[in-house]
N, C-alpha and C. Protein backbone atom coordinates (compact mmCIF):
# COMPACT_ATOMS: atom_id res chain seq x y z
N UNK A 1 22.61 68.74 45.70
CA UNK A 1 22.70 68.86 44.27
C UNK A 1 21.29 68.75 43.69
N UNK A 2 20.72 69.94 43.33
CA UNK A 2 19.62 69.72 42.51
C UNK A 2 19.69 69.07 40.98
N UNK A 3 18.66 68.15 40.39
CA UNK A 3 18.61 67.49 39.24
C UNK A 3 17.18 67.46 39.29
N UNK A 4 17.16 67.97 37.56
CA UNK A 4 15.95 67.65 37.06
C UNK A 4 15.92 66.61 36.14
N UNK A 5 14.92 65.69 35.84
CA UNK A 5 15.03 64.95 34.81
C UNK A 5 13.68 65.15 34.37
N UNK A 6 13.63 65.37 32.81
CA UNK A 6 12.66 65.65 32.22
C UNK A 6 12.62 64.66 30.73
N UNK A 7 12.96 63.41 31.13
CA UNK A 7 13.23 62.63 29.92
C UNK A 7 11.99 61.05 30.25
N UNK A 8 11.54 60.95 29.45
CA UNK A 8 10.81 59.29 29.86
C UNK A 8 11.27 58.03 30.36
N UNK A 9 10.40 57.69 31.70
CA UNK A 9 11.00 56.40 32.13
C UNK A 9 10.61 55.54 31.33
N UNK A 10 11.48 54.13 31.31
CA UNK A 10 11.22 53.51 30.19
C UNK A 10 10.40 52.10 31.02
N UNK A 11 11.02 51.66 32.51
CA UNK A 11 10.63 51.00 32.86
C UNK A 11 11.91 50.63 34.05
N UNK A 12 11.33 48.96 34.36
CA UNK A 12 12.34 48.26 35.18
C UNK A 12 13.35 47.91 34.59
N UNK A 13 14.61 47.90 35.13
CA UNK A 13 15.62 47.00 34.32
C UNK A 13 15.28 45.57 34.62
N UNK A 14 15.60 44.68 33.95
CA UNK A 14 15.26 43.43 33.80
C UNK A 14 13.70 42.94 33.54
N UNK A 15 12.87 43.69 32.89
CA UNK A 15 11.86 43.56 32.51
C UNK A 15 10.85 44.06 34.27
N UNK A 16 9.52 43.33 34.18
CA UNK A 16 8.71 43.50 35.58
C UNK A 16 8.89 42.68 36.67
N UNK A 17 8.46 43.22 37.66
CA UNK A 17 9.04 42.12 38.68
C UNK A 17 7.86 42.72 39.97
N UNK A 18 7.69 41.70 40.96
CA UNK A 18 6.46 42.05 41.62
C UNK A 18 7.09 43.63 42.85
N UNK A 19 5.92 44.48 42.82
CA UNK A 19 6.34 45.72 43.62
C UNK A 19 5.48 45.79 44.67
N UNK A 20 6.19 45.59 45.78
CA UNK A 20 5.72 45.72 46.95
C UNK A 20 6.05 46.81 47.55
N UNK A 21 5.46 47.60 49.09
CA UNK A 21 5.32 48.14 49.69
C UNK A 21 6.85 48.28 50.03
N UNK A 22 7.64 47.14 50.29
CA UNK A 22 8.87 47.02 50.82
C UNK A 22 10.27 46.73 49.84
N UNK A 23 10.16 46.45 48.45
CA UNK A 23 10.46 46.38 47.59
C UNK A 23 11.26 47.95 46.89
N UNK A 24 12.94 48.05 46.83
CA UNK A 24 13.35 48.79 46.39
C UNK A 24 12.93 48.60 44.94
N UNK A 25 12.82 50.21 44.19
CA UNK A 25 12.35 50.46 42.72
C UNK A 25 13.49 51.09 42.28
N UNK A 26 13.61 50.61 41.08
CA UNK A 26 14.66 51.10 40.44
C UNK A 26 14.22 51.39 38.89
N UNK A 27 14.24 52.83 38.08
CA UNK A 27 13.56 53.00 37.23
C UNK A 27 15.09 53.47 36.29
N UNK A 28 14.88 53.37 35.25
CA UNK A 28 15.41 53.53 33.62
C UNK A 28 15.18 54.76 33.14
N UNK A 29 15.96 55.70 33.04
CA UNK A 29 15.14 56.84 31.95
C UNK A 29 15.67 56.69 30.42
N UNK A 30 14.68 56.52 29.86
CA UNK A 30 14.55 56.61 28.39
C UNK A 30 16.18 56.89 27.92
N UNK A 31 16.96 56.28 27.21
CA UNK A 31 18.06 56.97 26.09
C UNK A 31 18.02 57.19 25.09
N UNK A 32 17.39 58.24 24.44
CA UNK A 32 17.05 58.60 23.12
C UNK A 32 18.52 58.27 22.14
N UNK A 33 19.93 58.45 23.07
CA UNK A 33 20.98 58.44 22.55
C UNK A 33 21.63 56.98 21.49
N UNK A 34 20.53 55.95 22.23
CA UNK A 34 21.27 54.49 21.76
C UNK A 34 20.08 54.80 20.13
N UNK A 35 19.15 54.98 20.29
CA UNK A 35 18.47 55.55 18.87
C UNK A 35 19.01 56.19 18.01
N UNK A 36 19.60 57.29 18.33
CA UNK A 36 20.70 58.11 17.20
C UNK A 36 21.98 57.27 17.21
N UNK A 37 22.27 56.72 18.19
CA UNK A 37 23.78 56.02 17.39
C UNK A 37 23.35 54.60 15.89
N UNK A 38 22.35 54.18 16.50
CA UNK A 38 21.51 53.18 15.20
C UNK A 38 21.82 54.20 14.36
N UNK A 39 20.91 55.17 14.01
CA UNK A 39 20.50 55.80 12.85
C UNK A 39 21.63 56.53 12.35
N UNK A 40 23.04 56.70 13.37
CA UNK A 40 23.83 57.15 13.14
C UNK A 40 24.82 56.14 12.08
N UNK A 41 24.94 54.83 12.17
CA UNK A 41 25.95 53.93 11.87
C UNK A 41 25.23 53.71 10.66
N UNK A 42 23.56 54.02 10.44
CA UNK A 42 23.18 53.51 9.27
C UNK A 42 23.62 54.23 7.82
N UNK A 43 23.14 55.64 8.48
CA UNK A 43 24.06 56.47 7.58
C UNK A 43 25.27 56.70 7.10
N UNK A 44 26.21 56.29 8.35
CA UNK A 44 27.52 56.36 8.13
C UNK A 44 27.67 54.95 6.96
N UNK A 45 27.21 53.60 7.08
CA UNK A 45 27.42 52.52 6.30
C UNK A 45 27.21 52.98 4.60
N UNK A 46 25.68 53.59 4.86
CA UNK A 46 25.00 54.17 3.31
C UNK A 46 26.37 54.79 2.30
N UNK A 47 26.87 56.21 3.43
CA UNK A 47 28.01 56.88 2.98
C UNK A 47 29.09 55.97 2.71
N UNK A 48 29.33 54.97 3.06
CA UNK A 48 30.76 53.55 2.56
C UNK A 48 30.54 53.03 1.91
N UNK A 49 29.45 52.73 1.58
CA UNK A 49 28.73 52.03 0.49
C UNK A 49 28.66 52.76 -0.53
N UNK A 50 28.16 54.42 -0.78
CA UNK A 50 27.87 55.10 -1.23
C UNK A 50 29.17 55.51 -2.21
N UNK A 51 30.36 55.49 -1.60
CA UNK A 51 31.53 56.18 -2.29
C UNK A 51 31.66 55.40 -3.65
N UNK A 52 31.87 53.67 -3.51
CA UNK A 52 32.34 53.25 -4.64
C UNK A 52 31.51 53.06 -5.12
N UNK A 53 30.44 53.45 -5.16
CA UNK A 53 29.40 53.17 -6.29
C UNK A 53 29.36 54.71 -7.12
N UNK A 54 29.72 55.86 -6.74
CA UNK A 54 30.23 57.04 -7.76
C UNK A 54 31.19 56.32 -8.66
N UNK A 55 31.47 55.39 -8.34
CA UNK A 55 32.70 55.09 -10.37
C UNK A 55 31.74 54.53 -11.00
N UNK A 56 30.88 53.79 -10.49
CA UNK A 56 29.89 52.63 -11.37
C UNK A 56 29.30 53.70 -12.38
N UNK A 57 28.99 54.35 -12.34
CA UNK A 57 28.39 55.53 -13.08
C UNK A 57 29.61 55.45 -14.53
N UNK A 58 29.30 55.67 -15.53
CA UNK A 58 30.03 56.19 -16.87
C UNK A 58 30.36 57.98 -16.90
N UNK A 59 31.01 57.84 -17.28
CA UNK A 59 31.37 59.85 -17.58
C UNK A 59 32.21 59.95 -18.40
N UNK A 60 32.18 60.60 -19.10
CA UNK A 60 33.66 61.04 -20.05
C UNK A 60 34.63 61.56 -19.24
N UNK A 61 36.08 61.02 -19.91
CA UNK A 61 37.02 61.45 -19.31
C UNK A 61 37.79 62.83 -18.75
N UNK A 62 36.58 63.44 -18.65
CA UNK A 62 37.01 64.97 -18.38
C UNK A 62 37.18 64.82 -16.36
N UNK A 63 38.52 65.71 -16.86
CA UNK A 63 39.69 65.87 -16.25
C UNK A 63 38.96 66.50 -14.39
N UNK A 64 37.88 67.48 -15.13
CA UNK A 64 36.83 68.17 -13.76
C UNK A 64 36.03 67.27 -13.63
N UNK A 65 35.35 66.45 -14.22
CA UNK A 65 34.49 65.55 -13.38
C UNK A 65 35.46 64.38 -12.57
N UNK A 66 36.70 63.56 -13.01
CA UNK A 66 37.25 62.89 -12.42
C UNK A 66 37.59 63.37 -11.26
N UNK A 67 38.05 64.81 -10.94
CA UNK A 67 38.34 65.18 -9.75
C UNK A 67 36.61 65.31 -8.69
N UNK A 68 35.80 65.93 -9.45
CA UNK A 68 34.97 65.66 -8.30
C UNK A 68 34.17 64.76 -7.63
N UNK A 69 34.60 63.22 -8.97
CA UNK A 69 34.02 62.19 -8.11
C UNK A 69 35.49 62.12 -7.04
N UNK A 70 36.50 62.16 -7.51
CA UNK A 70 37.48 61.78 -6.38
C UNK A 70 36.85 62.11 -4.95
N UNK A 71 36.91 63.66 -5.06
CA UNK A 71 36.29 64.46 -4.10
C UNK A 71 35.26 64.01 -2.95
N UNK A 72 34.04 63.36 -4.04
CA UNK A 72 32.92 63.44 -3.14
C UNK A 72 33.78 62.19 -2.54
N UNK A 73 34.26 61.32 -3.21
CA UNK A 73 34.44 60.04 -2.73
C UNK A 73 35.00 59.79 -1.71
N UNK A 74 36.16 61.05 -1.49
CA UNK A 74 36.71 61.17 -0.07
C UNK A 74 36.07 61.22 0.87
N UNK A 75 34.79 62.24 0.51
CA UNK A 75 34.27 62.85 1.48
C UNK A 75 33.00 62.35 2.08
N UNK A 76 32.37 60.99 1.18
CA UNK A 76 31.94 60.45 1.81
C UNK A 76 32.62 59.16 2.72
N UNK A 77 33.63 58.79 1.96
CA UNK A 77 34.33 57.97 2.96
C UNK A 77 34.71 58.67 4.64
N UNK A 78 34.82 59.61 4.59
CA UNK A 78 35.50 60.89 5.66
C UNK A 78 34.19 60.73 6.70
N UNK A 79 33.12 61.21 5.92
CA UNK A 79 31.78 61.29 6.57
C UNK A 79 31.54 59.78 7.17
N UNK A 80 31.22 59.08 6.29
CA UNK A 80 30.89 57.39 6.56
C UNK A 80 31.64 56.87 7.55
N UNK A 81 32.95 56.97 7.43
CA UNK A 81 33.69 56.65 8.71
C UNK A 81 33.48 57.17 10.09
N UNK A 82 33.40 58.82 9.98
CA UNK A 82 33.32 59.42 11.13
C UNK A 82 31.66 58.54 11.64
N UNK A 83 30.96 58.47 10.88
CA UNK A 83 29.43 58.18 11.66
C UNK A 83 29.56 56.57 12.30
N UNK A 84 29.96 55.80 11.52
CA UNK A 84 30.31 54.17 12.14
C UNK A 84 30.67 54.64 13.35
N UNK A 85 32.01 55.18 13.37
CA UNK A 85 33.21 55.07 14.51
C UNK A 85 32.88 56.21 15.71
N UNK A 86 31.80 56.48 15.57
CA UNK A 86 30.65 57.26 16.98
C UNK A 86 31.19 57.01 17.95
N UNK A 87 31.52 57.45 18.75
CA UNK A 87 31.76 57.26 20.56
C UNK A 87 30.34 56.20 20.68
N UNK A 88 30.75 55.03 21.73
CA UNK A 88 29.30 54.88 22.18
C UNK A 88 28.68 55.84 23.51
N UNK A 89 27.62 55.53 22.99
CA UNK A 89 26.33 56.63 24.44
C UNK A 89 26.68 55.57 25.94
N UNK A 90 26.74 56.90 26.68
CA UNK A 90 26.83 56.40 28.17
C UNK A 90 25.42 55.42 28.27
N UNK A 91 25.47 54.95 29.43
CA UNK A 91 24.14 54.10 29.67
C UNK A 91 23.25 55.23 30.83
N UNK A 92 21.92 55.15 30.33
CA UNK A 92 20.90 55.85 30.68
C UNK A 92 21.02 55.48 32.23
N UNK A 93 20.37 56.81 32.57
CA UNK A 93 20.94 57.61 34.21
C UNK A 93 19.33 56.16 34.85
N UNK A 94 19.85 55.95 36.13
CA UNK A 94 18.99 55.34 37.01
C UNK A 94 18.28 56.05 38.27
N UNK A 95 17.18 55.56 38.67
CA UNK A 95 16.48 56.68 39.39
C UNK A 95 15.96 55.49 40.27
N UNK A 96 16.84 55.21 41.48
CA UNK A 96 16.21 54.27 42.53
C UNK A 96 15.67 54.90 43.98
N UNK A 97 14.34 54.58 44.08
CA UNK A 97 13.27 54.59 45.64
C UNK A 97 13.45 53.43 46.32
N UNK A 98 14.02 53.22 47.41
CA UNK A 98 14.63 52.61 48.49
C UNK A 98 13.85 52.60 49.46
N UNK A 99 12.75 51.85 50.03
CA UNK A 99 11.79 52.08 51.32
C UNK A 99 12.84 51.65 52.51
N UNK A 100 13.26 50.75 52.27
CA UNK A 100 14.35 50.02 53.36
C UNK A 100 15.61 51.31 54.03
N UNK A 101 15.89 51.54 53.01
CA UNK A 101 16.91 52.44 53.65
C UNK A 101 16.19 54.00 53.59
N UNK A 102 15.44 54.17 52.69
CA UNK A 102 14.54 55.31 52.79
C UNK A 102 15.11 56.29 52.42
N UNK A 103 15.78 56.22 51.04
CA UNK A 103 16.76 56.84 50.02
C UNK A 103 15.85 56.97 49.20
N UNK A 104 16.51 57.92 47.99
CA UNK A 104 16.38 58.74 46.71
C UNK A 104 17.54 58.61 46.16
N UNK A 105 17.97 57.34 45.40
CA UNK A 105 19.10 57.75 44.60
C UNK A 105 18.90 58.15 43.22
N UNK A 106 20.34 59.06 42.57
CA UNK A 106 20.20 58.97 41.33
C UNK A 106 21.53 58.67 40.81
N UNK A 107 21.59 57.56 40.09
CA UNK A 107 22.99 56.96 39.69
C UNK A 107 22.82 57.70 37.96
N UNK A 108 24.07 58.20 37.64
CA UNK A 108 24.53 58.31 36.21
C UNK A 108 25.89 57.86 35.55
N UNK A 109 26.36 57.43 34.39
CA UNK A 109 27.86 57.30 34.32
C UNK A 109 28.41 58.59 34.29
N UNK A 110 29.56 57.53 35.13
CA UNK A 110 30.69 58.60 35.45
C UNK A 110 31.80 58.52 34.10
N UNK A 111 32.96 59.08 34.37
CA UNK A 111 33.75 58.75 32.96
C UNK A 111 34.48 58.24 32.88
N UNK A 112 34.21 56.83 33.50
CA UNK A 112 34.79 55.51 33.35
C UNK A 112 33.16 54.71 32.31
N UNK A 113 32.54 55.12 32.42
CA UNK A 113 31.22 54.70 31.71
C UNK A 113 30.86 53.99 32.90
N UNK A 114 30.93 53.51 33.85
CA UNK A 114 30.02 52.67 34.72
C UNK A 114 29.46 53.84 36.20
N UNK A 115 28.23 53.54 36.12
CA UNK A 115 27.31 54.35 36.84
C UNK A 115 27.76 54.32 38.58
N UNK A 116 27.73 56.02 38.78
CA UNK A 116 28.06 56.25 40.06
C UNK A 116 27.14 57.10 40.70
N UNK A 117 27.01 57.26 41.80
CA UNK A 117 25.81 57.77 42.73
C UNK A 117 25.97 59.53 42.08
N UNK A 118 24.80 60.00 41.59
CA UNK A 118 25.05 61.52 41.99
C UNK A 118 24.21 62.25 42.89
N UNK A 119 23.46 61.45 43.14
CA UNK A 119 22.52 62.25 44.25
C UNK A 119 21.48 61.41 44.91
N UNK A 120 21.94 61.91 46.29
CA UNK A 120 21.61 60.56 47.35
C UNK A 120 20.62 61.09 48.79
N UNK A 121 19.62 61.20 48.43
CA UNK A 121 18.80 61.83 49.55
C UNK A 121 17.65 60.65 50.71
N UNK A 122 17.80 61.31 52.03
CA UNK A 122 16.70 60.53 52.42
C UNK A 122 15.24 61.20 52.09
N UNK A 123 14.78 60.32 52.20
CA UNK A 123 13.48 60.31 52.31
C UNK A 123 12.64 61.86 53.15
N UNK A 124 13.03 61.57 54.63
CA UNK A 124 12.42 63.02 55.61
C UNK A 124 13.00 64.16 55.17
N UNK A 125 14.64 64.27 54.33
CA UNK A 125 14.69 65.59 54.16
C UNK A 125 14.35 66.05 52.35
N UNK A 126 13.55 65.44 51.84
CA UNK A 126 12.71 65.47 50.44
C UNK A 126 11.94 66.32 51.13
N UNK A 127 11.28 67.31 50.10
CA UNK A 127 10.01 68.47 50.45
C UNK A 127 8.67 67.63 50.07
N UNK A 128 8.22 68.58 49.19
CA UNK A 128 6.57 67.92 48.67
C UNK A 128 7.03 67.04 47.94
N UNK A 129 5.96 65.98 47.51
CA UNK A 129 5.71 64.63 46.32
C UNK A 129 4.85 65.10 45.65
N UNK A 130 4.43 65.66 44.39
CA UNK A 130 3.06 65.73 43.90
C UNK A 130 3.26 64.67 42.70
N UNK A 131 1.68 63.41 42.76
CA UNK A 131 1.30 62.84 42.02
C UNK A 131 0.56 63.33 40.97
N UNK A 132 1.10 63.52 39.60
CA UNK A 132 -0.26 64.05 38.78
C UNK A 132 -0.46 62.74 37.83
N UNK A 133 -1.52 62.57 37.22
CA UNK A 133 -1.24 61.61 36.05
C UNK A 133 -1.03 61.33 35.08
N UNK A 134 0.29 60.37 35.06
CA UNK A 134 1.41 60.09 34.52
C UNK A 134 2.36 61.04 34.71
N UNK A 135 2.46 61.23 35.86
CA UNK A 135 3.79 61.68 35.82
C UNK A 135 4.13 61.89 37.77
N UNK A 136 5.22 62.22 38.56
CA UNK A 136 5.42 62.54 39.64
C UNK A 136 6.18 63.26 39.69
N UNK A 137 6.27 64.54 40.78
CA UNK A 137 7.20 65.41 41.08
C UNK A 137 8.14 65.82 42.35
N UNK A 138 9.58 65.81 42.35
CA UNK A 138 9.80 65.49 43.91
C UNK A 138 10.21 67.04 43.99
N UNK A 139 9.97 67.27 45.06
CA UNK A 139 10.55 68.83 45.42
C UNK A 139 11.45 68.73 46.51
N UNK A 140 12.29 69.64 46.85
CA UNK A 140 13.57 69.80 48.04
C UNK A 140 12.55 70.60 48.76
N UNK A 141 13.26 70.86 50.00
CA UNK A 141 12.60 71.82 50.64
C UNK A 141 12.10 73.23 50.55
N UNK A 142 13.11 73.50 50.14
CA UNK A 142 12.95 74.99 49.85
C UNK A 142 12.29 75.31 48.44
N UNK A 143 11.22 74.20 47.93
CA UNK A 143 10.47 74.27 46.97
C UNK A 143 10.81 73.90 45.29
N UNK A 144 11.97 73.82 45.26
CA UNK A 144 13.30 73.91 44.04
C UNK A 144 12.32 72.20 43.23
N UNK A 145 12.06 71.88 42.19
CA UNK A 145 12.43 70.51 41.79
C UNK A 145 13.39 69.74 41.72
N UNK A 146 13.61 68.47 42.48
CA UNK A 146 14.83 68.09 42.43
C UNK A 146 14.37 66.59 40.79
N UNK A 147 13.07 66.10 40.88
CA UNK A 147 12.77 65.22 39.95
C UNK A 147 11.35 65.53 39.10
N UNK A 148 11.45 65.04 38.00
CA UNK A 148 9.98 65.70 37.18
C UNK A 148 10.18 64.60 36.47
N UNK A 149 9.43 63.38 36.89
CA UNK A 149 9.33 62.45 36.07
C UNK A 149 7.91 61.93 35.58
N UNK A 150 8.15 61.49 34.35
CA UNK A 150 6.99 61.14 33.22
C UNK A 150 6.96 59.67 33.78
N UNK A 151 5.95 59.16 33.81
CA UNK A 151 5.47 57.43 34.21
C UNK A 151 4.47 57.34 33.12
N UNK A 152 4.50 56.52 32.60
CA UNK A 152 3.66 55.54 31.66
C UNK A 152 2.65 54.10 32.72
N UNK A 153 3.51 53.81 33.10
CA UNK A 153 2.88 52.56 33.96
C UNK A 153 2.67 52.90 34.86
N UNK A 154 1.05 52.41 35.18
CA UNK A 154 0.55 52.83 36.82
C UNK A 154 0.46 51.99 37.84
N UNK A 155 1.41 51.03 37.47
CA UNK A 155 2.28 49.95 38.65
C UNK A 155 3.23 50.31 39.25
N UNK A 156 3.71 51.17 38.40
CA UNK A 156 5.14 51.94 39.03
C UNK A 156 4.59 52.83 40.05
N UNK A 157 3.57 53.83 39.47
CA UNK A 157 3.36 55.27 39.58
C UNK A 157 2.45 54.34 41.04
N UNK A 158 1.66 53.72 41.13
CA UNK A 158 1.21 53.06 42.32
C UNK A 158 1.98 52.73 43.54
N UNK A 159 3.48 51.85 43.02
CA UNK A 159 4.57 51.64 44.18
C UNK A 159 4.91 53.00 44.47
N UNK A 160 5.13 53.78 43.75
CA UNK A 160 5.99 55.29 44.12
C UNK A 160 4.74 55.62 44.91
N UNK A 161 3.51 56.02 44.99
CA UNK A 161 2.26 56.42 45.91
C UNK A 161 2.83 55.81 47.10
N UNK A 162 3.01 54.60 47.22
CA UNK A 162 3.05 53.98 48.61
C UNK A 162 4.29 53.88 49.41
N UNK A 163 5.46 54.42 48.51
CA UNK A 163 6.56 54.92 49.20
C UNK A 163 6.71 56.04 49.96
N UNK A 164 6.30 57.07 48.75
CA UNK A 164 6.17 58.26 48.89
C UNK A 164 5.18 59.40 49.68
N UNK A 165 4.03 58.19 49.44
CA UNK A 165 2.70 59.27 49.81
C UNK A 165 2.61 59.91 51.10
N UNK A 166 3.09 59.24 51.93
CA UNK A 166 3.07 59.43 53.40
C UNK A 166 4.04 60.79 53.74
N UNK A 167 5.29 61.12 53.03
CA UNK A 167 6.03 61.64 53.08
C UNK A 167 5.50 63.44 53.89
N UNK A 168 5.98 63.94 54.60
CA UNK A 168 5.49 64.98 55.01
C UNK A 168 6.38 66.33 54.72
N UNK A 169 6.07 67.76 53.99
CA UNK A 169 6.92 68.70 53.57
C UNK A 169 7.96 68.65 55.22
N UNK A 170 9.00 69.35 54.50
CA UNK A 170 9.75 70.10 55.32
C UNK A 170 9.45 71.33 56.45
C-alpha cells in the first residue's frame, strides 16, 4: 500500500524523550482538523448567541420585518447548532521507525476512531531514504514515494539518519 503524507510532523507524543540509536520513534503528524473544529464551535456559539439578540433590536411592527427576523433567527439557530454539534476529528495518523524490529509503521484511525496499522514495512524491503533539510523521503522499490515528510526538529531528523542511513536501495 503506497501512502504519501505531505502534512507536518508535530513531534513526539508525550512531549521529548531521549533518542537513541536503539530507541523506537514514533512521530505525530500535524491535525490541522482539531484547529477547525475550535474555530468551528466558535462560530457555531457566535450564531446561538447571535439569534436572540435579533429581537433586542426595536422595529416597527411590520408584519415583513417580523417574519424575517423569525427567519434569520431560525437560521442561525440551524447554522449555530449544526457547527457546535461537529463530528469530532479522528486523531492524527502516527508514523513509527522501529530499529528493534526494523519496521515502518503507519497507524491511522480506523472507524471505530482508535488507530490501526495501515502500513507495515520492513526496513530491507524500503527503496531509497533521501535526507534533505527539514524534511525526509522514503521510497519503495520500484521508486514510487511511500513517505514525504516535513521535520522541524533535527533531533528527530538525526535519530531517523541513524536508523535509516545505512539502509541500502533495492
Amino acid at each position: 500500500m503506497t501512502s504519501t503524507m505531505n502534512q507536518e510532523i508535530v513531534g513526539l507524543p508525550g512531549g521529548p524523550a531521549p533518542l537513541t540509536d536503539r530507541a523506537p520513534l514514533t512521530l505525530q503528524v500535524a491535525n490541522p482538523a482539531a484547529l477547525m473544529r475550535g474555530l468551528s464551535r466558535v462560530l457555531g456559539a457566535a450564531c446561538l448567541l447571535g439569534a436572540p439578540m435579533l429581537w433586542r433590536f426595536g422595529g416597527s411592527g411590520d408584519p415583513v420585518l417580523l417574519a424575517m427576523k423569525v427567519g434569520v433567527t431560525v437560521l442561525l439557530l440551524v447554522i449555530g447548532l449544526a457547527f457546535v454539534t461537529a463530528p469530532r476529528a479522528a486523531p492524527a495518523p502516527e508514523i513509527q521507525f522501529d530499529p528493534i524490529l526494523s519496521e515502518l509503521r503507519i497507524l491511522a484511525a480506523g472507524p471505530d476512531g482508535q488507530l490501526q496499522t495501515v502500513m507495515q514495512r520492513r526496513y530491507d524491503t524500503l527503496g531509497n531514504v533521501l535526507f534533505h533539510p527539514g524534511a525526509v523521503t522514503v521510497h519503495d522499490c520500484d521508486g514510487s514515494v511511500l513517505l514525504d515528510l516535513p521535520l522541524r526538529d533535527d533531533h528527530i531528523r538525526q535519530a531517523l539518519q541513524r536508523q535509516l542511513g545505512a539502509l541500502s536501495p533495492c
